[in-house]
N, C-alpha and C. Protein backbone atom coordinates (compact mmCIF):
# COMPACT_ATOMS: atom_id res chain seq x y z
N UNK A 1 -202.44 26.82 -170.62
CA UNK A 1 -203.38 27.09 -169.57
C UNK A 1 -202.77 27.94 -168.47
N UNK A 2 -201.84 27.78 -168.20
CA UNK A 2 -201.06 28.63 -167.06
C UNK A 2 -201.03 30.11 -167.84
N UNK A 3 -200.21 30.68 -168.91
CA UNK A 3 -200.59 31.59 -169.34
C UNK A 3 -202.01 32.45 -169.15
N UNK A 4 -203.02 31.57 -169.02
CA UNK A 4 -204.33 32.28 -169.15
C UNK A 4 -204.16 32.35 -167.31
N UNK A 5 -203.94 31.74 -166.36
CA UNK A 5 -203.93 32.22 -165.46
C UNK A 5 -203.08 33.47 -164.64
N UNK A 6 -201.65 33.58 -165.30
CA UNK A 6 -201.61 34.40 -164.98
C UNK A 6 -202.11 35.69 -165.85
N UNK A 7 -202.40 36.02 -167.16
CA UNK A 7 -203.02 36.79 -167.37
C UNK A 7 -203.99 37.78 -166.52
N UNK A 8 -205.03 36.24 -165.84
CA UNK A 8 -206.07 36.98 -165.04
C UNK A 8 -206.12 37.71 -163.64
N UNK A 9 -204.51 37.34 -163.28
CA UNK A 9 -203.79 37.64 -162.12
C UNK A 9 -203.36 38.98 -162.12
N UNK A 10 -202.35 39.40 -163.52
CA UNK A 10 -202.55 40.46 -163.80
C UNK A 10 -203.57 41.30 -164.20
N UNK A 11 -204.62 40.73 -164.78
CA UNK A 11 -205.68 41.77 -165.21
C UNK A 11 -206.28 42.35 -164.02
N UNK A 12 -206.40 41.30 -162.70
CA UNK A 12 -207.02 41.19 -161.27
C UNK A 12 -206.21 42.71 -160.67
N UNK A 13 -205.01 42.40 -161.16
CA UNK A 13 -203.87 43.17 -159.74
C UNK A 13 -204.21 44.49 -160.50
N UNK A 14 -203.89 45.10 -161.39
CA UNK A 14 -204.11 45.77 -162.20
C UNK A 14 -205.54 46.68 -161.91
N UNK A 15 -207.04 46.05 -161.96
CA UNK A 15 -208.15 46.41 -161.64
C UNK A 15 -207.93 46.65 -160.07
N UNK A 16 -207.56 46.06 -159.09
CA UNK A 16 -207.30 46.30 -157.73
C UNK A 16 -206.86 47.61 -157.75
N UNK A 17 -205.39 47.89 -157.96
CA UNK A 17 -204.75 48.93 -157.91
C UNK A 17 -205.27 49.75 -158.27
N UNK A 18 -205.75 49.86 -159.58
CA UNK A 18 -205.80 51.68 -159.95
C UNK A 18 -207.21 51.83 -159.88
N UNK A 19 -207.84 50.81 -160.36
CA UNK A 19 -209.45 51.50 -160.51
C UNK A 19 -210.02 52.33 -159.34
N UNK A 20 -209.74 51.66 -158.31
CA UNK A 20 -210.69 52.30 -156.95
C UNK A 20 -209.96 53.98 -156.64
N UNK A 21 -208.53 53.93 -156.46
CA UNK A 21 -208.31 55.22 -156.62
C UNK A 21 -208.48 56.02 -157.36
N UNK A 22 -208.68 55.73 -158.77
CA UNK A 22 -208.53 56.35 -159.71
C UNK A 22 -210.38 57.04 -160.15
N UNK A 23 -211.23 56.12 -159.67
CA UNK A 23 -212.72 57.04 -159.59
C UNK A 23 -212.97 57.96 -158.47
N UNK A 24 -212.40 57.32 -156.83
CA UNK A 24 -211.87 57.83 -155.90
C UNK A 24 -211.37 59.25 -156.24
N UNK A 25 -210.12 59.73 -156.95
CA UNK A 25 -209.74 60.47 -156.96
C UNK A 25 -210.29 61.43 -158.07
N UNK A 26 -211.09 61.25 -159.35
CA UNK A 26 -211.93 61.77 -160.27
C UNK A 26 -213.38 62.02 -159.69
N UNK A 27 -213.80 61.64 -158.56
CA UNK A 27 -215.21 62.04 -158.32
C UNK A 27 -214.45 62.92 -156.94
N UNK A 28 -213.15 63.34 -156.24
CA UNK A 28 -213.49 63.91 -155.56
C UNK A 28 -212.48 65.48 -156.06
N UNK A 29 -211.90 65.36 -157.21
CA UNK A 29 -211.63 66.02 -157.78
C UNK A 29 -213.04 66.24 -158.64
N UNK A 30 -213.88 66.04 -158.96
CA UNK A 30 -215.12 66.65 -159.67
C UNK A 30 -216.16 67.66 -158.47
N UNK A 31 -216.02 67.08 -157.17
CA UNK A 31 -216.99 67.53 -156.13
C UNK A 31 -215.98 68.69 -155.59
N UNK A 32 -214.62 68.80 -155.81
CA UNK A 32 -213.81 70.04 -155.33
C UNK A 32 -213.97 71.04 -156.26
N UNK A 33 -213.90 70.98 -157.35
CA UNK A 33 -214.54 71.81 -158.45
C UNK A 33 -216.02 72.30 -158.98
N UNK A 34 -216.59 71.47 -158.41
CA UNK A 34 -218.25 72.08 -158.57
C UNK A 34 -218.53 72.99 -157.48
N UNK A 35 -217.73 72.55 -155.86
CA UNK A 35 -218.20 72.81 -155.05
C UNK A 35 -217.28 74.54 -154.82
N UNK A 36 -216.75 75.10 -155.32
CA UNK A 36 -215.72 76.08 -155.66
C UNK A 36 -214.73 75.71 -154.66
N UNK A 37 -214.71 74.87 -153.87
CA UNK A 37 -213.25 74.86 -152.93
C UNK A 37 -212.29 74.60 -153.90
N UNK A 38 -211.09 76.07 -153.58
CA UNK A 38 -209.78 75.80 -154.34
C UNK A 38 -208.48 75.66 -153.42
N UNK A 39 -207.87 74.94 -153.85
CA UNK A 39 -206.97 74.12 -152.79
C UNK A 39 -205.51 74.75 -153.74
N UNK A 40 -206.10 75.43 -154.88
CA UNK A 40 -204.57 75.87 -155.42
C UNK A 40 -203.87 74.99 -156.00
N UNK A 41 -202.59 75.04 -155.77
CA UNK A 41 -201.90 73.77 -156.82
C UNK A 41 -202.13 72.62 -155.90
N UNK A 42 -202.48 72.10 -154.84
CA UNK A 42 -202.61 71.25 -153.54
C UNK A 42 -204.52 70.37 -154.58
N UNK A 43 -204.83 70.82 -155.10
CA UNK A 43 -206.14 70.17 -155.39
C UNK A 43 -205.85 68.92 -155.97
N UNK A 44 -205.12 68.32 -156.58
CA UNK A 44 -204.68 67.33 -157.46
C UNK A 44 -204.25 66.13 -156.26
N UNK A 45 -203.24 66.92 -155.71
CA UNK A 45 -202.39 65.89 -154.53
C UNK A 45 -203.74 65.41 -153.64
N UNK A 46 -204.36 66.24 -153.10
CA UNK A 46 -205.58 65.92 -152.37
C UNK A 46 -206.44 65.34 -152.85
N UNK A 47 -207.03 65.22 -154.01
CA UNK A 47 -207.87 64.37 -154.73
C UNK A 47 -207.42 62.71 -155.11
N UNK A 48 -205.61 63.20 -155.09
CA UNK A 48 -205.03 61.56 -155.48
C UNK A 48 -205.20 61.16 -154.25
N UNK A 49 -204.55 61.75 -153.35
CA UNK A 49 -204.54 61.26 -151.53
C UNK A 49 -205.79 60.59 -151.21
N UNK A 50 -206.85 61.06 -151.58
CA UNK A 50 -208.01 60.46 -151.10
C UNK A 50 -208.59 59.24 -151.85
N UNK A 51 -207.85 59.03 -153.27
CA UNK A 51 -208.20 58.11 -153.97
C UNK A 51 -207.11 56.50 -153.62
N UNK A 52 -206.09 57.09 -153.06
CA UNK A 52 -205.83 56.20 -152.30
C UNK A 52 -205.94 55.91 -150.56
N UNK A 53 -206.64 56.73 -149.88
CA UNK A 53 -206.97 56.29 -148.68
C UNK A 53 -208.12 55.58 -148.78
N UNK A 54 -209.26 55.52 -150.03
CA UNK A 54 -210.17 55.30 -150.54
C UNK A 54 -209.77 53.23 -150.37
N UNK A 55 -208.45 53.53 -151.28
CA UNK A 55 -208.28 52.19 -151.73
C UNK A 55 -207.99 50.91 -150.42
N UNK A 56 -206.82 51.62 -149.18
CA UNK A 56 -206.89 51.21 -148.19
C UNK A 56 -207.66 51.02 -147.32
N UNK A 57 -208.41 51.88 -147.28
CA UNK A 57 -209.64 51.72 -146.20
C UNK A 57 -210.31 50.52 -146.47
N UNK A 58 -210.74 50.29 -148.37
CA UNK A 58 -211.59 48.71 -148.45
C UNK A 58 -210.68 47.61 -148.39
N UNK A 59 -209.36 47.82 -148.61
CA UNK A 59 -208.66 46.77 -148.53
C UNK A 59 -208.40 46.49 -147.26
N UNK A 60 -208.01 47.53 -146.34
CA UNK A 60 -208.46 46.98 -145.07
C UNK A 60 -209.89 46.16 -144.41
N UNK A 61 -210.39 46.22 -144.90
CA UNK A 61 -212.10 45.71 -144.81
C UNK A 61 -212.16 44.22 -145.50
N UNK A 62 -211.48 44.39 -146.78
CA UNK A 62 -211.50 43.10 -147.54
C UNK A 62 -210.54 41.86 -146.22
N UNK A 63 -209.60 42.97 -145.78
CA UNK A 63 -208.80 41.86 -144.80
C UNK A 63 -209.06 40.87 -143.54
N UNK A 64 -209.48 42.28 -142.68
CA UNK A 64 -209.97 42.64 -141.13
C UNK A 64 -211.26 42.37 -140.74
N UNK A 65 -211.96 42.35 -141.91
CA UNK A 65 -213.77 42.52 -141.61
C UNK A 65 -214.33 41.24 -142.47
N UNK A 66 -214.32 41.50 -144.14
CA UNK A 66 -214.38 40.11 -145.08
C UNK A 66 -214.19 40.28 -146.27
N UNK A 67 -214.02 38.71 -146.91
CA UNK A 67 -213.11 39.06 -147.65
C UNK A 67 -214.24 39.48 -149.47
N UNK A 68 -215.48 39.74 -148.57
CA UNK A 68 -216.60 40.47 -149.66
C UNK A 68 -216.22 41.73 -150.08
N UNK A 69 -215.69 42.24 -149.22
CA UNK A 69 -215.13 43.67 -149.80
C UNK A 69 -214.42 43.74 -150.85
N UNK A 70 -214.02 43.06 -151.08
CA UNK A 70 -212.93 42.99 -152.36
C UNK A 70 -213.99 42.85 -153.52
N UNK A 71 -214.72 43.10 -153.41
CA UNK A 71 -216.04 42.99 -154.59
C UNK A 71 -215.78 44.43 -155.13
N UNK A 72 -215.53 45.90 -154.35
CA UNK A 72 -215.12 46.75 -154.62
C UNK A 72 -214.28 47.17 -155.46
N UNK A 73 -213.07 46.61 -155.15
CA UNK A 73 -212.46 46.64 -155.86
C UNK A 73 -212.17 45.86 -157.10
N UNK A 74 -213.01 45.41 -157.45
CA UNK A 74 -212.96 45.15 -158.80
C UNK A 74 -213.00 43.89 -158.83
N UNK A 75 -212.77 43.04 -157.67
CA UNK A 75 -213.06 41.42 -158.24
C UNK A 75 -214.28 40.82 -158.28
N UNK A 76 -214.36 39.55 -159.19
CA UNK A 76 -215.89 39.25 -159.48
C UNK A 76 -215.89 37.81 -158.61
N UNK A 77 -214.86 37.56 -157.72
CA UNK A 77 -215.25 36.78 -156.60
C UNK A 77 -214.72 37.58 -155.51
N UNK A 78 -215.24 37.06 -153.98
CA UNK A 78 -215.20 37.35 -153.24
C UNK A 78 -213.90 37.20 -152.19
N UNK A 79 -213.21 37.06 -152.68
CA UNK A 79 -211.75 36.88 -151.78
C UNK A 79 -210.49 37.73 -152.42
N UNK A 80 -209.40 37.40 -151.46
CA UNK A 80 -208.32 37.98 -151.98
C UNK A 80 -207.25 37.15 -152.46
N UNK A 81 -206.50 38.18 -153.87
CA UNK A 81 -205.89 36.48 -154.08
C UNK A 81 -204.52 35.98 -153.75
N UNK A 82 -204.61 35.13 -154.60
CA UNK A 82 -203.30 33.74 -153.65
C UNK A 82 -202.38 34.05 -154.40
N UNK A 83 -201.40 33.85 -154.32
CA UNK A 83 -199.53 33.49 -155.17
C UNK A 83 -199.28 32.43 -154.48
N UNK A 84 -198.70 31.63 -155.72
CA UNK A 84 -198.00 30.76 -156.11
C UNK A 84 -196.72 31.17 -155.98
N UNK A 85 -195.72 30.11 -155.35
CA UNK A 85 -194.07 30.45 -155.88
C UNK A 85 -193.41 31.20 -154.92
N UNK A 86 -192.53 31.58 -155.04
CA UNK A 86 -191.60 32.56 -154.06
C UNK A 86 -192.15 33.77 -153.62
N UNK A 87 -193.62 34.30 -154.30
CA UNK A 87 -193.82 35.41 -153.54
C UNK A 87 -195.29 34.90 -152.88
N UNK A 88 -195.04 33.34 -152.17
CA UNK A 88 -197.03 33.28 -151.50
C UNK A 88 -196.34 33.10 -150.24
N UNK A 89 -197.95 33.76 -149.41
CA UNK A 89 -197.58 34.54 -148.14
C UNK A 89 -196.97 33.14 -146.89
């Protein structure tokens, strides 16, 4: 049973991290390219940059504001989560 929990811990941290930047940074790398703005070799860095200010901004929100925001990012409850063990806050 512990196994299956942390599994979902990782599957959690995992969906946190990359997903939000990672559409973040594919829809604004799609809108820099439709829209002809060329940023040169700088288009990539700027599209990742924003896919992670993307990610901070809700995680700031999930923190500061509530902890519903984190619905965003990928969790299917509403909070942020806990550790166990030498690394809980």
């Amino acid at each position: 049973m512990a196994e299956d929990s942390k599994t979902v811990q990782v599957t959690d941290a995992v969906v946190r991290t990359t997903l939000l930047p990672l559409v973040v940074t594919l829809i604004v790398d799609v809108v820099l390219r439709t829209t002809g703005v060329d940023l040169g070799g700088y288009q990539t860095l700027v599209a990742a940059g924003a896919g992670y200010i993307g990610y901070a901004v809700v995680r700031f929100l999930e923190v500061y504001v509530s902890p519903k925001w984190g619905y965003i990012l990928g969790l299917k409850v509403a909070s942020a989560p806990t550790y166990k063990g030498r690394y809980a806050a």
